[in-house]
Protein backbone atom coordinates (compact mmCIF):
# COMPACT_ATOMS: atom_id res chain seq x y z
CA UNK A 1 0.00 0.00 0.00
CA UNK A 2 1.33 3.30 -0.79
CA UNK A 3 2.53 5.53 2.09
CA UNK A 4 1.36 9.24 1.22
CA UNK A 5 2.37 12.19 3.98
CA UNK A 6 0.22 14.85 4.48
CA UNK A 7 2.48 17.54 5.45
CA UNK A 8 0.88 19.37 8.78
CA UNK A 9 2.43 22.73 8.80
CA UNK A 10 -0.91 24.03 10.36
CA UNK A 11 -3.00 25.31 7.98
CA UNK A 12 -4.67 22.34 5.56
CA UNK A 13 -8.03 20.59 6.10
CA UNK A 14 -5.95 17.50 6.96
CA UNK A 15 -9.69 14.79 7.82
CA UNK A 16 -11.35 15.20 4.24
CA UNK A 17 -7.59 15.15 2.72
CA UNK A 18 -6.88 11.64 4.55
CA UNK A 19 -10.42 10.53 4.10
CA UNK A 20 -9.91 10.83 0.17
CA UNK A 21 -6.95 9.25 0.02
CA UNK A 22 -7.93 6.20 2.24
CA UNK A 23 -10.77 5.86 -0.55
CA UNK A 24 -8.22 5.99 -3.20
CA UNK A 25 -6.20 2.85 -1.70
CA UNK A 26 -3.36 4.57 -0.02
CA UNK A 27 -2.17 4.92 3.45
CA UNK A 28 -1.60 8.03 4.01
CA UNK A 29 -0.09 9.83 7.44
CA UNK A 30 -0.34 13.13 8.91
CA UNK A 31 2.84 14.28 9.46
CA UNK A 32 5.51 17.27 9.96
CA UNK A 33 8.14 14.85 11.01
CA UNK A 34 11.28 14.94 7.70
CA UNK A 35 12.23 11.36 8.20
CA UNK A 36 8.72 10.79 7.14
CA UNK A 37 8.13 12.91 4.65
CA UNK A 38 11.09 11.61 2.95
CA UNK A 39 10.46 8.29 3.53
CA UNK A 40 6.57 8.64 1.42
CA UNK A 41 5.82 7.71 -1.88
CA UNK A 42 3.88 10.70 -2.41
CA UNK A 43 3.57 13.80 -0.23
CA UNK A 44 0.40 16.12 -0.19
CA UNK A 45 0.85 19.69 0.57
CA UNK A 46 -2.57 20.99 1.56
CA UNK A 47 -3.66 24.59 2.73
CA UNK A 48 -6.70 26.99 3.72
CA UNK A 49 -6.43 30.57 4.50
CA UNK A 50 -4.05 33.31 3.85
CA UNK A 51 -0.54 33.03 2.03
CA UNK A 52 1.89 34.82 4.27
CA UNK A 53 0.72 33.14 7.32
CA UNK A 54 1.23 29.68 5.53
CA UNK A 55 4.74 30.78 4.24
CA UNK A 56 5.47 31.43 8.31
CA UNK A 57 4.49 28.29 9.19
CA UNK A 58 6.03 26.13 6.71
CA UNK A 59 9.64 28.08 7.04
CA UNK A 60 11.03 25.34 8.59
CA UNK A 61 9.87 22.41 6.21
CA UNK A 62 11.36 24.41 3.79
CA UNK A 63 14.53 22.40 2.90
CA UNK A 64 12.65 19.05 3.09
CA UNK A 65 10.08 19.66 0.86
CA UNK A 66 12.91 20.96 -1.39
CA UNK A 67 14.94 17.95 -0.99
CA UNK A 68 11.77 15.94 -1.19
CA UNK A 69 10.90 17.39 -4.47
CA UNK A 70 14.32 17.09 -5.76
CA UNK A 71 14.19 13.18 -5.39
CA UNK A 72 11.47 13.18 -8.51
CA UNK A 73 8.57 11.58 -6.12
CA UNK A 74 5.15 12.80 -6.66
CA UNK A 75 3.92 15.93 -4.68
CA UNK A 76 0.70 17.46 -4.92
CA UNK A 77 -0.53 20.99 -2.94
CA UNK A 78 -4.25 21.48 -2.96
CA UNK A 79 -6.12 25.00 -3.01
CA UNK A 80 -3.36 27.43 -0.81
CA UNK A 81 -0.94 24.52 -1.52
CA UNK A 82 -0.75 24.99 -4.93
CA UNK A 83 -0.22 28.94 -3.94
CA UNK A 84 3.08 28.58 -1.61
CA UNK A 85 4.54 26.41 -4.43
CA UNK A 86 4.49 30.00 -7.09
CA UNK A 87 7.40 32.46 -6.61
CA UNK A 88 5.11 35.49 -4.92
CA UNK A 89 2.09 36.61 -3.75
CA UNK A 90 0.24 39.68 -3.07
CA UNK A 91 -2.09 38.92 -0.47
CA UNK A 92 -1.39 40.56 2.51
CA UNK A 93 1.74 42.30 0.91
CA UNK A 94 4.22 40.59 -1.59
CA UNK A 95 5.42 37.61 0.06
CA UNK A 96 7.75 34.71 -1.40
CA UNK A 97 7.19 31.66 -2.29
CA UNK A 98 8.77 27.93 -2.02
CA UNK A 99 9.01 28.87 -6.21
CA UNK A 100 8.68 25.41 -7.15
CA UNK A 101 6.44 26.49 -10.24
CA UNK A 102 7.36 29.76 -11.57
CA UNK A 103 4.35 32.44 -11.37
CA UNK A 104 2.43 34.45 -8.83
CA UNK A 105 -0.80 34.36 -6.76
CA UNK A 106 -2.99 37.72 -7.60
CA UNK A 107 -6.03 38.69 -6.49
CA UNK A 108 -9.81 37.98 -8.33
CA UNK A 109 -10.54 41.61 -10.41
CA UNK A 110 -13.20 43.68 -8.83
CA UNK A 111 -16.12 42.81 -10.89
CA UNK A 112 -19.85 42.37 -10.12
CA UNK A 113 -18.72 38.45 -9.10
CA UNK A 114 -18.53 37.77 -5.62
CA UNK A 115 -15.06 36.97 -4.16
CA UNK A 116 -14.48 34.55 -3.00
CA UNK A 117 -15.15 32.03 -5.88
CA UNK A 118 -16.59 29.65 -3.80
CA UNK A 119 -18.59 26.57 -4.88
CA UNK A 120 -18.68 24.39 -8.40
CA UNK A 121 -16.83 25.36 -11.30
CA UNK A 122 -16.10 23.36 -14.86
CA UNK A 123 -12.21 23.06 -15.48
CA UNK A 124 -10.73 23.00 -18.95
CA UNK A 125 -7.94 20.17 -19.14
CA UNK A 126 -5.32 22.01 -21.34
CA UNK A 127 -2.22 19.45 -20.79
CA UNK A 128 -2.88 15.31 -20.91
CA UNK A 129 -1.37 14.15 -17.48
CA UNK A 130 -1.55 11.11 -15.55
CA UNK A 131 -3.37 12.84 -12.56
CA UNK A 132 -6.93 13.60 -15.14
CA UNK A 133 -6.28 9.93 -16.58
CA UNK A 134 -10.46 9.35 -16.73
CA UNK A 135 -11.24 13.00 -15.68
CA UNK A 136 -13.42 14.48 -18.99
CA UNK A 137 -12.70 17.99 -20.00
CA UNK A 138 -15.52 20.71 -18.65
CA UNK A 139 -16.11 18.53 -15.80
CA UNK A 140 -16.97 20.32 -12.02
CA UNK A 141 -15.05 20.61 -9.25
CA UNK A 142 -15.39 22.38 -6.04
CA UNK A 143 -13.29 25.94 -5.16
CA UNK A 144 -12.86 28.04 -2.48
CA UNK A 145 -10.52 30.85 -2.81
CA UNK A 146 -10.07 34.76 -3.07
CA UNK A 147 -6.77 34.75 -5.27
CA UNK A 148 -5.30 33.06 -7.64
CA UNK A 149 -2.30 31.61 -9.68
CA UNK A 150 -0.70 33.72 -12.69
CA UNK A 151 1.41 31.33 -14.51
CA UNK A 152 2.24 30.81 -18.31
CA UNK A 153 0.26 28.13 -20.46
CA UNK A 154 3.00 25.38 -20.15
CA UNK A 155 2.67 24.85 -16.63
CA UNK A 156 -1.23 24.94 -16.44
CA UNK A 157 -2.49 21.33 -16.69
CA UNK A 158 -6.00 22.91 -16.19
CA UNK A 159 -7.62 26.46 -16.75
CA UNK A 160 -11.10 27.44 -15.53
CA UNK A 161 -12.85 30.80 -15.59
CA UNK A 162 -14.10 33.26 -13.34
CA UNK A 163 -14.52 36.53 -14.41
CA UNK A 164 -10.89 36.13 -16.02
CA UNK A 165 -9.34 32.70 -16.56
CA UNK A 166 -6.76 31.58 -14.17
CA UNK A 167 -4.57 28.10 -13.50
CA UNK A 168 -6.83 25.92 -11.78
CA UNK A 169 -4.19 22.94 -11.92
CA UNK A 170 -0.29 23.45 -12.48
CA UNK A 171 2.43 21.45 -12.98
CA UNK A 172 6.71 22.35 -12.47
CA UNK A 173 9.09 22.12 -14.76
CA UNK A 174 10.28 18.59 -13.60
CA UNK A 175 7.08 17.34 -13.73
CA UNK A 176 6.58 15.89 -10.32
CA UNK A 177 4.46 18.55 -9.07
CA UNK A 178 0.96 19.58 -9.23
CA UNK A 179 -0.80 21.60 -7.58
CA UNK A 180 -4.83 22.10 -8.02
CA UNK A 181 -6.66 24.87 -7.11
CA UNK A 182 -10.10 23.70 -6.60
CA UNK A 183 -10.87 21.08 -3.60
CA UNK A 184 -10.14 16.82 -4.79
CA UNK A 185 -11.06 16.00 -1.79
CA UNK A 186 -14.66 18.22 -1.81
CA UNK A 187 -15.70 17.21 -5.72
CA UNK A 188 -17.61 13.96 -5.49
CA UNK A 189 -16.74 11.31 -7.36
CA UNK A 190 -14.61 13.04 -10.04
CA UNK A 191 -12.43 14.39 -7.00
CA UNK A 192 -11.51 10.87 -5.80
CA UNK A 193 -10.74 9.68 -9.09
CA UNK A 194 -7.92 12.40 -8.99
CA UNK A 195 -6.55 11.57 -5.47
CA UNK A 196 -6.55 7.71 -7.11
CA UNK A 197 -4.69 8.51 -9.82
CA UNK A 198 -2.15 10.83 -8.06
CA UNK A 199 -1.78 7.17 -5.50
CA UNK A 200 -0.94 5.67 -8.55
CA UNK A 201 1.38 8.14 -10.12
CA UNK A 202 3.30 7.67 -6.36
């Protein structure tokens, strides 16, 4: 069974992350411990709230998750996770990044459309990748979130639109990382199907 970590750097809705992945096969831990991290198959990043508080708290992972990603094994950050791996942000003030996947996180445009984006959204799968193996293009998922990635088209695995279009799944230049916007673990069926084929990527 494969061992999957999901970092706790305080921040991430660590039950429904673990619950997924336990549906998906895996056996996944919740863990800030580097021995273990590095030790996983597959490490999840997750994250809810605000960017420079997360970037505080996960200062001192910093160098594992770096050496973790260097090894080539599969990581994947969900919703602010996918955030902390860009270079920047500007909520809250510019803040850095790990910089795993080059871009920045910017906030929604003032329009008449309420921020947050919050609830079901269709993605557009721009990229074919392991982790949408049986996922069909214009399919729903579930978001939550205030800002969002700026990144060019060859490290967006999947687009979706709000108002303006914006990376709603990226990938780094090594291709070990994703990161996804929008909640797996929150969007039904189609969700899980993700998590199981990120267990199988690991």
């Amino acid at each position: 069974m494969k061992k999957i970590v999901i970092i706790d750097y305080g921040v991430g809705n660590l039950r429904s992350v673990r619950k997924g992945l336990e549906y998906a096969g895996a056996s996944p831990i919740i863990s800030s411990t580097p021995d273990e991290i590095l030790d996983a198959d597959g490490v999840i990043l997750p994250g809810v709230g605000a960017f420079i508080d997360a970037m505080k708290k996960i200062e001192s992972l910093r160098e594992v998750i770096y050496e973790y990603v260097d090894c080539g094994k599969p990581v994947l950050g969900i919703c602010l996770g996918q955030q902390v791996l860009m270079n920047e942000s500007y909520e809250g003030g510019l803040t850095e990044g790990l910089g795993i996947v080059p871009g920045r996180v910017v906030r929604f445009p003032r329009t008449d459309l309420k921020v947050p984006h919050m609830g079901w959204n269709s993605i557009n799968i721009t990229q074919d990748h392991p982790f949408f193996k049986g996922v069909p293009d214009g399919t729903y998922v579930y978001f939550v979130h205030s800002y969002y990635v700026d990144t060019d088209s060859t490290h967006i695995l999947a687009s979706c639109k709000y108002g303006t279009g914006f990376a709603a799944s990226v990938i780094n230049n090594a291709e070990n990382v994703i990161g996804t916007q929008f909640h797996p673990e929150k969007s039904g069926s189609v969700g899980l199907e993700m998590l199981k084929n990120f267990v199988e990527m690991c």
